[in-house]
PDB file of N, CA and C in Angstrom:
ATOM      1  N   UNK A   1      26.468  40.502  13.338  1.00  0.00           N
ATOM      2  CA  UNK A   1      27.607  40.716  14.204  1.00  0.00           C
ATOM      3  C   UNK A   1      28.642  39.615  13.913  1.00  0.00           C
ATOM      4  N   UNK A   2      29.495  39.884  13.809  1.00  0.00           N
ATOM      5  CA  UNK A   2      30.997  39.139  13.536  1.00  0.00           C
ATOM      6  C   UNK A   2      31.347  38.856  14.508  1.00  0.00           C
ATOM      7  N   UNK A   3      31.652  37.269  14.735  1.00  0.00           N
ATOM      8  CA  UNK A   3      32.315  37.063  16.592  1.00  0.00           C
ATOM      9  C   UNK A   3      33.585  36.435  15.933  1.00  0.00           C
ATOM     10  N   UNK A   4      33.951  35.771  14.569  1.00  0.00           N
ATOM     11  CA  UNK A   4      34.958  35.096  14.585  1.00  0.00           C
ATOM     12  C   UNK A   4      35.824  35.741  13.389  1.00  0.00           C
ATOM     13  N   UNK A   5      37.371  36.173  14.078  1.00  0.00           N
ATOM     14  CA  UNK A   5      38.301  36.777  14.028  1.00  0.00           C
ATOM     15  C   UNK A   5      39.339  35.919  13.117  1.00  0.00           C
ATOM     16  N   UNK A   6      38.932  35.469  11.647  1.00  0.00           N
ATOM     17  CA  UNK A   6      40.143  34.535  11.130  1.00  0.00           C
ATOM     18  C   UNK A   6      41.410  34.682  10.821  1.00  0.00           C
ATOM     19  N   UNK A   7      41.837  35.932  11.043  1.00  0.00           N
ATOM     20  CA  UNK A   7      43.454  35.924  11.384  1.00  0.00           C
ATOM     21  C   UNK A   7      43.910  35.225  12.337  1.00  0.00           C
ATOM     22  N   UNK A   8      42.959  35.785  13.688  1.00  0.00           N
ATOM     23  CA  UNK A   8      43.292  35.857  14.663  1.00  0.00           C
ATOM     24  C   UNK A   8      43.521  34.153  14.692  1.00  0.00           C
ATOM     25  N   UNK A   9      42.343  33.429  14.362  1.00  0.00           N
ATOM     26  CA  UNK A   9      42.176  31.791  14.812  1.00  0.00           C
ATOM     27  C   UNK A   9      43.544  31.417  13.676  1.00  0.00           C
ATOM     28  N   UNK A  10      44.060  31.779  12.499  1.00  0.00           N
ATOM     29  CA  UNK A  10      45.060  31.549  11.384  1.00  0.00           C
ATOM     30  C   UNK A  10      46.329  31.253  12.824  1.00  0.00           C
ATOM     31  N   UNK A  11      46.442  32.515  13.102  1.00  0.00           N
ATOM     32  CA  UNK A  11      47.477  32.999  13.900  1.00  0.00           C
ATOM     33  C   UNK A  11      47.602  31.622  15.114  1.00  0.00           C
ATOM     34  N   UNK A  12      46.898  31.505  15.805  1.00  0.00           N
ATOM     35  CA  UNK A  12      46.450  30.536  16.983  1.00  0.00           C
ATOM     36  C   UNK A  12      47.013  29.306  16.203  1.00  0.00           C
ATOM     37  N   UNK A  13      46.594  28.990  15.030  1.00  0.00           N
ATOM     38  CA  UNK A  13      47.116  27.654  14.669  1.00  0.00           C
ATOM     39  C   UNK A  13      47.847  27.353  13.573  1.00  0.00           C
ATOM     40  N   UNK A  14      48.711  28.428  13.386  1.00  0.00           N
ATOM     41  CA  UNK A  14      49.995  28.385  13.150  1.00  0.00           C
ATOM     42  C   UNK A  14      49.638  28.408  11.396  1.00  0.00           C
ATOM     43  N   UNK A  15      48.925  28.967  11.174  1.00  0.00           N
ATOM     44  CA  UNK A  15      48.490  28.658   9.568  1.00  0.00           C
ATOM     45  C   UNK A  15      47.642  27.743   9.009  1.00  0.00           C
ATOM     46  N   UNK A  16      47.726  26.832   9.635  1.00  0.00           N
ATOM     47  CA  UNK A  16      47.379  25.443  10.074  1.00  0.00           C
ATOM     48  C   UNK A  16      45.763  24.921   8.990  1.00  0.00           C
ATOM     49  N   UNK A  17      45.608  25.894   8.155  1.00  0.00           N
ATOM     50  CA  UNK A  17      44.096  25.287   7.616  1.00  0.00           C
ATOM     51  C   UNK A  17      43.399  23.875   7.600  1.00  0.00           C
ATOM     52  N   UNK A  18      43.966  23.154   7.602  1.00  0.00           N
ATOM     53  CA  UNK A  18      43.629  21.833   7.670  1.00  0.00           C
ATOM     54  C   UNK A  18      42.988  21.459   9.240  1.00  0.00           C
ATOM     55  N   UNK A  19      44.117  22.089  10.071  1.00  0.00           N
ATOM     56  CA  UNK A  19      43.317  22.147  11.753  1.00  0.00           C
ATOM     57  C   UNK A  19      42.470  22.806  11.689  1.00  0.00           C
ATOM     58  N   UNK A  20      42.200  24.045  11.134  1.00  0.00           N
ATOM     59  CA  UNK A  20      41.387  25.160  11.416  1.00  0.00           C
ATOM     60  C   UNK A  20      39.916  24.813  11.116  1.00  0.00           C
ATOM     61  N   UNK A  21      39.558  24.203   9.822  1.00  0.00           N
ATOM     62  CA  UNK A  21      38.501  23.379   9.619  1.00  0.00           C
ATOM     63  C   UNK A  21      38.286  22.254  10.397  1.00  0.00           C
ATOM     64  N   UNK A  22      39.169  21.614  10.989  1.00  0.00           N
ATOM     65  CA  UNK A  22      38.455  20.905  11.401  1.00  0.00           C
ATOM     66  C   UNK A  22      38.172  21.191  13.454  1.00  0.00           C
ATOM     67  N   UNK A  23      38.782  22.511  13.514  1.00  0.00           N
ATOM     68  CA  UNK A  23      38.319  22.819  14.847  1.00  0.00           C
ATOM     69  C   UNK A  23      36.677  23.450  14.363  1.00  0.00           C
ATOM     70  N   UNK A  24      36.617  23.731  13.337  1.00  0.00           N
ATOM     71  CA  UNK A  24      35.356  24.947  12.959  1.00  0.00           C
ATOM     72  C   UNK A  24      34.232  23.322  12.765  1.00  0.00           C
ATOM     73  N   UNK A  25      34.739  22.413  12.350  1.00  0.00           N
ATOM     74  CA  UNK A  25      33.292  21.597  11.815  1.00  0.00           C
ATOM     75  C   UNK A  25      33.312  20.731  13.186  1.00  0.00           C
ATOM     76  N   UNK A  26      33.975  20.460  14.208  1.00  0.00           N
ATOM     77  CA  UNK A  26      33.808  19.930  14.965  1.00  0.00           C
ATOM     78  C   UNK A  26      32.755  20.960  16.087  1.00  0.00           C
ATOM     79  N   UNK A  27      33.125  21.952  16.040  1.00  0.00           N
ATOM     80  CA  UNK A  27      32.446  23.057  17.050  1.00  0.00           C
ATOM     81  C   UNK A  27      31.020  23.094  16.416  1.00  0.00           C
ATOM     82  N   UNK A  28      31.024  23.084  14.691  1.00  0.00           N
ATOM     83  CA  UNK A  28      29.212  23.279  14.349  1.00  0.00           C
ATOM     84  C   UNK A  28      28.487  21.825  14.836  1.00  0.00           C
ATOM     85  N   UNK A  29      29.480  20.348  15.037  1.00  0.00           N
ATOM     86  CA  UNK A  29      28.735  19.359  15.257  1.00  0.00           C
ATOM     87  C   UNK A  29      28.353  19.022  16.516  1.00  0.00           C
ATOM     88  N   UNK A  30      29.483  19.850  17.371  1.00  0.00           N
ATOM     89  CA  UNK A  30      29.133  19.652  19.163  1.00  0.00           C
ATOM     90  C   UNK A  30      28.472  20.600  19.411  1.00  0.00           C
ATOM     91  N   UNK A  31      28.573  21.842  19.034  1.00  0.00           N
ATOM     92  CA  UNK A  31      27.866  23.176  19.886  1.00  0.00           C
ATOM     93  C   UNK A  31      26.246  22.979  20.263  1.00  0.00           C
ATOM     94  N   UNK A  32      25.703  22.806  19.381  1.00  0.00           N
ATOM     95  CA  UNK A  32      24.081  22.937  19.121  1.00  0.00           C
ATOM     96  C   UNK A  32      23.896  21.488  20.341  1.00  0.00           C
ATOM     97  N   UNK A  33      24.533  20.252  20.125  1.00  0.00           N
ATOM     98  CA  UNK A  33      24.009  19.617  21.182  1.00  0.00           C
ATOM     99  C   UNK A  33      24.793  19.475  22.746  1.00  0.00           C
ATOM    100  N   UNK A  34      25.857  20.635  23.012  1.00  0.00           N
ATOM    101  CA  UNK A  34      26.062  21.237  24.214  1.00  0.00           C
ATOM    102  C   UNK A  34      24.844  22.164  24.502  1.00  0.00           C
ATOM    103  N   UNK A  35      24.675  23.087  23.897  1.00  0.00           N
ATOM    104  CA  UNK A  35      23.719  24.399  23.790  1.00  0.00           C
ATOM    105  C   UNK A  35      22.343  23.777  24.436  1.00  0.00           C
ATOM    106  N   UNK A  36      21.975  22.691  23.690  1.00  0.00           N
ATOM    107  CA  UNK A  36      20.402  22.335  24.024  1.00  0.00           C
ATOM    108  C   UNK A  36      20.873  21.382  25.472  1.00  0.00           C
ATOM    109  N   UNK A  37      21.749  20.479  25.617  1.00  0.00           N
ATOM    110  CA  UNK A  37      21.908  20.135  26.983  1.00  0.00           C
ATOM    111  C   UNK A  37      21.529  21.216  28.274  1.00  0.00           C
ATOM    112  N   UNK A  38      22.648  22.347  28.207  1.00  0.00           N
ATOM    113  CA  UNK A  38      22.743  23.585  28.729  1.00  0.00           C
ATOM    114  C   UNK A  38      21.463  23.974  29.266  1.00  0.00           C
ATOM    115  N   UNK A  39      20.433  23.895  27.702  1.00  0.00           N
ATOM    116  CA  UNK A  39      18.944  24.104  27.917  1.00  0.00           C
ATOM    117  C   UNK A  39      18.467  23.332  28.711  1.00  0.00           C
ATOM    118  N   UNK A  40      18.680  22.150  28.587  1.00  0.00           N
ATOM    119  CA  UNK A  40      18.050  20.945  29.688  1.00  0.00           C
ATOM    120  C   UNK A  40      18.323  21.307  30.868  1.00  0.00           C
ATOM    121  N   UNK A  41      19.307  21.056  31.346  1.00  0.00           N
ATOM    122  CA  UNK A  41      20.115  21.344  33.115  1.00  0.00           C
ATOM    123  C   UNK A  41      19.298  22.092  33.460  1.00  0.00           C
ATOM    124  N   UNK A  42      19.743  24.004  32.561  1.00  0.00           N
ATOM    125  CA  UNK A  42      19.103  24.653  33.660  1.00  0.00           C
ATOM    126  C   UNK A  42      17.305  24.374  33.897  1.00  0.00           C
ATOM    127  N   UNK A  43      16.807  24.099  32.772  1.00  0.00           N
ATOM    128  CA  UNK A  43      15.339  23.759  32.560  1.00  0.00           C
ATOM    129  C   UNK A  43      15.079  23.093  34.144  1.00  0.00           C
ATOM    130  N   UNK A  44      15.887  22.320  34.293  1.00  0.00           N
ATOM    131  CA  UNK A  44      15.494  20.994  35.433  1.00  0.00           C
ATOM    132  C   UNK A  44      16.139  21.709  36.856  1.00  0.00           C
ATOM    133  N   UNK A  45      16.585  23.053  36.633  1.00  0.00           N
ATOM    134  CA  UNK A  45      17.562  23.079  37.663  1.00  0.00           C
ATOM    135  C   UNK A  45      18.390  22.321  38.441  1.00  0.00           C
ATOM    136  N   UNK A  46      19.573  21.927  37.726  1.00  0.00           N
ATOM    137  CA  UNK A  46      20.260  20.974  37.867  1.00  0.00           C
ATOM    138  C   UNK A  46      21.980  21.459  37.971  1.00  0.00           C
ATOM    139  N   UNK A  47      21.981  22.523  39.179  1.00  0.00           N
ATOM    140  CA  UNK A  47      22.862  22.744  39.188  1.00  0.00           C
ATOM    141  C   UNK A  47      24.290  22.288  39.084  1.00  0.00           C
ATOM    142  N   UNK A  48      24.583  21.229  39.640  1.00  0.00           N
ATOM    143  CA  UNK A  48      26.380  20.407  39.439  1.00  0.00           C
ATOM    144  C   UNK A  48      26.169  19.888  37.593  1.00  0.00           C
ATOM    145  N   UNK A  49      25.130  19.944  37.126  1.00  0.00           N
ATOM    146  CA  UNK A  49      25.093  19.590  35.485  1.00  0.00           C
ATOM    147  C   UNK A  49      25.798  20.565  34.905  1.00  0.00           C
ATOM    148  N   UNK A  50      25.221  21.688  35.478  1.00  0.00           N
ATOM    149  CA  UNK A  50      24.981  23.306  34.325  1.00  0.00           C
ATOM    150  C   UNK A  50      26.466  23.465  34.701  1.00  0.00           C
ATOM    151  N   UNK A  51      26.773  23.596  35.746  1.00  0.00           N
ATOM    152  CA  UNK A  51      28.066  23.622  36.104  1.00  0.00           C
ATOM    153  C   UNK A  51      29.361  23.064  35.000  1.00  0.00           C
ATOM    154  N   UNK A  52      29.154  21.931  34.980  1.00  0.00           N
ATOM    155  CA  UNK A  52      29.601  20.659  33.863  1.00  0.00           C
ATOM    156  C   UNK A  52      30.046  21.481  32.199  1.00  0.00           C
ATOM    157  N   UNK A  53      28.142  21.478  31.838  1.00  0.00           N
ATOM    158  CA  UNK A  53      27.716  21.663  30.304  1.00  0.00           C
ATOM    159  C   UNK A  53      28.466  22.989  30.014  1.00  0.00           C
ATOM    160  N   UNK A  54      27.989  23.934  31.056  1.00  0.00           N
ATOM    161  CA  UNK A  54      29.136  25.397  30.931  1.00  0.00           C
ATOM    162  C   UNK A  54      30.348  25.165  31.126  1.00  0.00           C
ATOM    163  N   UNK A  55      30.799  24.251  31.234  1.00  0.00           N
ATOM    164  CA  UNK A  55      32.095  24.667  31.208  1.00  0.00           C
ATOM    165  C   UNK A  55      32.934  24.190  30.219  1.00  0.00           C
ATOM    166  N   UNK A  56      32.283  23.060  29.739  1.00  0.00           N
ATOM    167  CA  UNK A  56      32.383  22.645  28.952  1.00  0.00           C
ATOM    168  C   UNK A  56      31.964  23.756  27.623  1.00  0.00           C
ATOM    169  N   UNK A  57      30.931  24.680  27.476  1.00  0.00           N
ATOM    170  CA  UNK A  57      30.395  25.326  26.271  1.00  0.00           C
ATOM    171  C   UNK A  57      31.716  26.392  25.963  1.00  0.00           C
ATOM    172  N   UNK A  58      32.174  26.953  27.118  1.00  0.00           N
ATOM    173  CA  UNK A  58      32.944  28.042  28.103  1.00  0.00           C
ATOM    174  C   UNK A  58      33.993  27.326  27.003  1.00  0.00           C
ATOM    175  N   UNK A  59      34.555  26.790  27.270  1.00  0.00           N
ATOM    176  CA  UNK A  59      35.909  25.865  26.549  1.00  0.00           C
ATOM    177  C   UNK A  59      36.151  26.094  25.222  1.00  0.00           C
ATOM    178  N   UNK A  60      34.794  25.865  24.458  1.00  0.00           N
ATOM    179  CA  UNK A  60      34.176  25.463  23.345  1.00  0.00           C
ATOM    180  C   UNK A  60      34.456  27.004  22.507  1.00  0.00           C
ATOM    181  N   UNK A  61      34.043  27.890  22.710  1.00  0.00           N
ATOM    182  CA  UNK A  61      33.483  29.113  22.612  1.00  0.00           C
ATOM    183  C   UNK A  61      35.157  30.197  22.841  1.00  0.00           C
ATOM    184  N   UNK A  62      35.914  29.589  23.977  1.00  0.00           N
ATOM    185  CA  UNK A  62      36.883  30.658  23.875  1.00  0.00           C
ATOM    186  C   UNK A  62      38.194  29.909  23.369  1.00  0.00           C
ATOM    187  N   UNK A  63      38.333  28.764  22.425  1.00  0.00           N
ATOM    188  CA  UNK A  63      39.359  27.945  21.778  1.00  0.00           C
ATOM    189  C   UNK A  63      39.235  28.716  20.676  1.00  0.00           C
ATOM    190  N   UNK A  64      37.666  29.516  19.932  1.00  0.00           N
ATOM    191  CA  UNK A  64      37.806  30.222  18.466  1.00  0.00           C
ATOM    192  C   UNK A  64      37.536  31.291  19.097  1.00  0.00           C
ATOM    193  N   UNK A  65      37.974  32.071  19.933  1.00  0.00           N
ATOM    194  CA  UNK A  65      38.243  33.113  20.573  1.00  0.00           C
ATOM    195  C   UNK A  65      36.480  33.967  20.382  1.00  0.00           C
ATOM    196  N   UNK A  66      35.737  33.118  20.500  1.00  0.00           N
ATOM    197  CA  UNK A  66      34.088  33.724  20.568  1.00  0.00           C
ATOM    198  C   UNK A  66      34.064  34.234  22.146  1.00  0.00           C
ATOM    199  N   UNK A  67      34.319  35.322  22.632  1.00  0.00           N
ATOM    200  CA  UNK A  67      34.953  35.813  24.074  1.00  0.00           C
ATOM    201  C   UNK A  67      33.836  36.218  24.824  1.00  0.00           C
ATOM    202  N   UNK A  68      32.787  37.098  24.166  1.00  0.00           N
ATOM    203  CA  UNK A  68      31.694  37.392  24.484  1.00  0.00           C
ATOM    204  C   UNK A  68      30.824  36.228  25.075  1.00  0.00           C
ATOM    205  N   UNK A  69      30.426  35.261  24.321  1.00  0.00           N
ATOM    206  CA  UNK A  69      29.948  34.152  24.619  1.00  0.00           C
ATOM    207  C   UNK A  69      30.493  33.038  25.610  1.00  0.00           C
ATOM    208  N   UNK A  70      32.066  33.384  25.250  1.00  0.00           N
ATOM    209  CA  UNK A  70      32.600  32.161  26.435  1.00  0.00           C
ATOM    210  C   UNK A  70      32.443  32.507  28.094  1.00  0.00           C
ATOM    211  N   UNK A  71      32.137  34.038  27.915  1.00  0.00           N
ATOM    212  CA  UNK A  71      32.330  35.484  29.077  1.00  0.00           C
ATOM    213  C   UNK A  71      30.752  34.278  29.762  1.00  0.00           C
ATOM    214  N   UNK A  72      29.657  34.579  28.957  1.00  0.00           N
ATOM    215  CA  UNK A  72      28.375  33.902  29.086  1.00  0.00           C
ATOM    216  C   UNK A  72      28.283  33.096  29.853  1.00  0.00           C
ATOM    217  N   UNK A  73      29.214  31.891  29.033  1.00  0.00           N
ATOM    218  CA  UNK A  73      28.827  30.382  29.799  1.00  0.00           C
ATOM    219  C   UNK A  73      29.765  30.264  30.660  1.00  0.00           C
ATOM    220  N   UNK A  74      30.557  31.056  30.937  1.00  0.00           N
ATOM    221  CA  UNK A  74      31.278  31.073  32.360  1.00  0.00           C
ATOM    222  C   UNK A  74      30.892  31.995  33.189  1.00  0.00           C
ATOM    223  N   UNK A  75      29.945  32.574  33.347  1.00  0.00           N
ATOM    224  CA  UNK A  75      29.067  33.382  34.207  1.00  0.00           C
ATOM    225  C   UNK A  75      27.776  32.421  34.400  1.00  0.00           C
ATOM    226  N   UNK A  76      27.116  31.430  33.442  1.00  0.00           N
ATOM    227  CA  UNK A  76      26.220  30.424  33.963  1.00  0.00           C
ATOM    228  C   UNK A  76      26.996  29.269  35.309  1.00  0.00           C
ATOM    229  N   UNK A  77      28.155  29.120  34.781  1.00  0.00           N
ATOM    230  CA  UNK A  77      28.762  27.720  35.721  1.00  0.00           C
ATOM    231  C   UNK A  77      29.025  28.933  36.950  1.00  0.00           C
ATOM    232  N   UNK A  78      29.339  30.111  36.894  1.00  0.00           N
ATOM    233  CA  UNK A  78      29.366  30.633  38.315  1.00  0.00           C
ATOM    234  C   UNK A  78      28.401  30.851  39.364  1.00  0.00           C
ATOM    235  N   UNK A  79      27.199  30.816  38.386  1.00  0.00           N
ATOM    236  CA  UNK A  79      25.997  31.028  39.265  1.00  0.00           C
ATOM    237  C   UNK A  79      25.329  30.255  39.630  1.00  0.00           C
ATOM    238  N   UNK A  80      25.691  28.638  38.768  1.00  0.00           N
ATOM    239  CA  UNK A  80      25.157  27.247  39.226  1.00  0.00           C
ATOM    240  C   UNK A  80      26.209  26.798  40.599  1.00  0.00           C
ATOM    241  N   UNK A  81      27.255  27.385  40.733  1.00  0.00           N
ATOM    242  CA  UNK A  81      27.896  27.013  41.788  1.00  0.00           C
ATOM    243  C   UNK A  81      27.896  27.579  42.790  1.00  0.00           C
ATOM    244  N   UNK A  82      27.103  29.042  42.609  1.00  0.00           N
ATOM    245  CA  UNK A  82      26.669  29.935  43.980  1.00  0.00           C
ATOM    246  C   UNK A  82      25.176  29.376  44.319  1.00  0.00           C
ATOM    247  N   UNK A  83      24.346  28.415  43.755  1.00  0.00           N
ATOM    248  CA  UNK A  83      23.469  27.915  44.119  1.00  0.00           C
ATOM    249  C   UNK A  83      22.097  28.914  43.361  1.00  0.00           C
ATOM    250  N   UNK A  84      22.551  29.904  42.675  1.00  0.00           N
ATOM    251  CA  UNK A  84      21.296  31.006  42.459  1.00  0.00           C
ATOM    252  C   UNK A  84      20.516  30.608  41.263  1.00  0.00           C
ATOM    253  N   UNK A  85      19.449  29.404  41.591  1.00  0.00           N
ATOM    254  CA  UNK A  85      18.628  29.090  40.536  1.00  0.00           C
ATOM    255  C   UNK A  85      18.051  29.930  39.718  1.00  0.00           C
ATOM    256  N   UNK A  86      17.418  30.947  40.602  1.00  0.00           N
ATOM    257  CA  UNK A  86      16.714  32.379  40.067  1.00  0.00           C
ATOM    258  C   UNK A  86      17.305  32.764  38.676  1.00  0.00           C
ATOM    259  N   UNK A  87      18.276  33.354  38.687  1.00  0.00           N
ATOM    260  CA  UNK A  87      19.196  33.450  37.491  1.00  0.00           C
ATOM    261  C   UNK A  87      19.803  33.205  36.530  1.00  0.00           C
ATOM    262  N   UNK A  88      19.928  31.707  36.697  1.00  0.00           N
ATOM    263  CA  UNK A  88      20.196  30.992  35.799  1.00  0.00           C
ATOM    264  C   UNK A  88      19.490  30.876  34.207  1.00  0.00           C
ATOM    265  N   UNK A  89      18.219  31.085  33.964  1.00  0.00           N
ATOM    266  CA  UNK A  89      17.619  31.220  33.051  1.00  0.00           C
ATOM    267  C   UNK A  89      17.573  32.385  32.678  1.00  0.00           C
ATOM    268  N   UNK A  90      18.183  33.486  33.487  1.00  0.00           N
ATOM    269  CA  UNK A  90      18.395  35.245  33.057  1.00  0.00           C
ATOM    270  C   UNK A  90      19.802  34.838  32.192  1.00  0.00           C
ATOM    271  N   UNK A  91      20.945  34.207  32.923  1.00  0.00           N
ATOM    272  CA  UNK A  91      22.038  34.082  32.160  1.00  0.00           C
ATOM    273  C   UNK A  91      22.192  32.990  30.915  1.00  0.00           C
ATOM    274  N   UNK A  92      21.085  32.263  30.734  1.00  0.00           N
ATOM    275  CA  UNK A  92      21.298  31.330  29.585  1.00  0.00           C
ATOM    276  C   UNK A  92      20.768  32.319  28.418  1.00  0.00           C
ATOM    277  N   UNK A  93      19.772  33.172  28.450  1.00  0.00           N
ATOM    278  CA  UNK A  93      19.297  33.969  27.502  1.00  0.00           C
ATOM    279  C   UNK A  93      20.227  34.946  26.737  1.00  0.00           C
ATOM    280  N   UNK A  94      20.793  35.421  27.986  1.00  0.00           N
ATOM    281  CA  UNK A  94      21.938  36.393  27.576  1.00  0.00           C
ATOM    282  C   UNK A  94      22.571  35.324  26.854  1.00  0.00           C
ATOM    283  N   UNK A  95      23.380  34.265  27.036  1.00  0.00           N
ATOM    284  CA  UNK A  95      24.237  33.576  26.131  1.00  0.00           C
ATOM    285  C   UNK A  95      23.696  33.158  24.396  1.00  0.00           C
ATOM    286  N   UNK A  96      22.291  32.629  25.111  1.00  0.00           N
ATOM    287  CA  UNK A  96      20.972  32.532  23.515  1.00  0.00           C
ATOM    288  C   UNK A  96      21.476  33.233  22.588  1.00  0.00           C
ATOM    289  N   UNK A  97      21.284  34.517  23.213  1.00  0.00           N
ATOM    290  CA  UNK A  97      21.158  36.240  22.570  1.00  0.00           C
ATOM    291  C   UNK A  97      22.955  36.399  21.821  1.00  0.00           C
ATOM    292  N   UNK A  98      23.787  36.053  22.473  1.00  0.00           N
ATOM    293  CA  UNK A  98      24.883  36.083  22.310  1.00  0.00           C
ATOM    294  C   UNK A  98      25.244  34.976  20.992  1.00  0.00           C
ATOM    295  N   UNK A  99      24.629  33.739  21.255  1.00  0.00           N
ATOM    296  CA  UNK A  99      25.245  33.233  19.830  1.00  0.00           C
ATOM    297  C   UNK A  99      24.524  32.749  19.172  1.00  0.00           C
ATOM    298  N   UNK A 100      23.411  33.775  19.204  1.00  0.00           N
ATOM    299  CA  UNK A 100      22.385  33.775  18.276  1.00  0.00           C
ATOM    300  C   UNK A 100      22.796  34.049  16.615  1.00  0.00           C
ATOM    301  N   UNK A 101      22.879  33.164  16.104  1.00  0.00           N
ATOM    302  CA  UNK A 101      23.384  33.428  14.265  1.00  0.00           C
ATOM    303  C   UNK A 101      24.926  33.038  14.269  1.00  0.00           C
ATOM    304  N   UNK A 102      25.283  32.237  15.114  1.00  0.00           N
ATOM    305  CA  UNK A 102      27.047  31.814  15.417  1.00  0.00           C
ATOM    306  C   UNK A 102      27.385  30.836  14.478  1.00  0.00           C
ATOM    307  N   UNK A 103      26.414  29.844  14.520  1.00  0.00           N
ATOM    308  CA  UNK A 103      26.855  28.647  13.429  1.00  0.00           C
ATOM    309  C   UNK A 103      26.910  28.741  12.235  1.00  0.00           C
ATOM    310  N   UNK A 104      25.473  29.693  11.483  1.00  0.00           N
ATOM    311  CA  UNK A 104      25.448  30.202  10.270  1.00  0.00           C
ATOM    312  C   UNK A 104      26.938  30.956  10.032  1.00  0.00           C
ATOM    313  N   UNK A 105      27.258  31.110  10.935  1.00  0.00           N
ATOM    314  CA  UNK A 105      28.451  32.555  10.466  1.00  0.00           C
ATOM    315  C   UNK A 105      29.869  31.523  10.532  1.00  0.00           C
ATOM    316  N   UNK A 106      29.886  30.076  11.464  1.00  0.00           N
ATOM    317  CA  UNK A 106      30.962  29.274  11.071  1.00  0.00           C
ATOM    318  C   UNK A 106      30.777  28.795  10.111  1.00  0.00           C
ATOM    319  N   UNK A 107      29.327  28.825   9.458  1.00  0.00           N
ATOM    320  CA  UNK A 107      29.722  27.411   8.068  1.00  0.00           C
ATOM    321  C   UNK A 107      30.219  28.317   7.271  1.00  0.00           C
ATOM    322  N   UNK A 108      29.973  29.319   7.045  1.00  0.00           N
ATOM    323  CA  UNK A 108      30.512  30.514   5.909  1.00  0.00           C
ATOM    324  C   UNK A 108      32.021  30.153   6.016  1.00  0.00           C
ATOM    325  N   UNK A 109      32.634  30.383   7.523  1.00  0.00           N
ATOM    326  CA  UNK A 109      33.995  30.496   7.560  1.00  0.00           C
ATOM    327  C   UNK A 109      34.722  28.954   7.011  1.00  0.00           C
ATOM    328  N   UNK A 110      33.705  27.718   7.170  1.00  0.00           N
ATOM    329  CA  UNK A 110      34.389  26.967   6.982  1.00  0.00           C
ATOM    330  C   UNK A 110      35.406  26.473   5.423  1.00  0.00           C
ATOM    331  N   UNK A 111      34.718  26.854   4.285  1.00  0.00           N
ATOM    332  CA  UNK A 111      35.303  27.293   3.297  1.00  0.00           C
ATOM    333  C   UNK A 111      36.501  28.406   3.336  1.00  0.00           C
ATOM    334  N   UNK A 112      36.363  28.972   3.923  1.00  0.00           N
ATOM    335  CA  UNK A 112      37.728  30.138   4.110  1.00  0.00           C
ATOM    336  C   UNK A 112      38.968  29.230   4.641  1.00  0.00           C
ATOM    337  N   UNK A 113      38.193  28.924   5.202  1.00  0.00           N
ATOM    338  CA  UNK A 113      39.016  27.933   6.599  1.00  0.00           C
ATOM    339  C   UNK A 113      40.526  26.469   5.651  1.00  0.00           C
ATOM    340  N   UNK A 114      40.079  26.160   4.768  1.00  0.00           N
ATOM    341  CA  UNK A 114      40.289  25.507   3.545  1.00  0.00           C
ATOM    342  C   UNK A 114      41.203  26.394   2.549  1.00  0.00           C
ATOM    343  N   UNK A 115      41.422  27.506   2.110  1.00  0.00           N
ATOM    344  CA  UNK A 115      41.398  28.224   1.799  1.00  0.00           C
ATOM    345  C   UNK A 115      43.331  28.833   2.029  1.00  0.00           C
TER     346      UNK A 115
END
């Protein structure tokens, strides 16, 4: 599945390749250790965290217009702030599931990205 749209991100930054890589290698070096935080919080149920880490992922995710996924981690920070622990580990999966194979598919782009 294809989540990232490189016109679209071209377009966003004005042509800009030089930004564009380095929004793409900064996102493969933060994501994975937002992602496993994310994992932590809710692990501990730690709601005002998850709150935090999502919104932070949320940020992360809809700057390269990954929409599906940003949809995700802003449906985790909503449900850490309605208090519904229960769920929380229903909605981190869905996000799992969601950017499951995401990074593999930025390093590809990051050469384009250059380009």
């Amino acid at each position: 599945m294809t989540r990232l749209n490189m016109q679209e991100l071209l377009s966003r930054v004005e042509q800009d390749r030089e930004l564009l890589h380095e929004l793409l290698s900064i996102f493969v070096d933060e994501f994975p250790v937002k992602l496993q935080e994310l994992r932590e919080v809710v692990a501990r149920e730690d709601l005002a965290q998850a709150v935090m880490v999502s919104h932070a992922l949320n940020g992360m995710l809809a700057n390269l217009s990954i929409t599906r996924a940003a949809g995700c981690a802003g449906e985790i920070g909503q449900i850490a702030r309605s208090g519904k622990t229960a769920a929380l580990k229903q909605a981190l999966e869905a996000l799992e599931q969601e950017v499951r194979g995401l990074l593999p598919e930025i390093q590809g782009h990051l050469g384009e990205a250059r380009r």
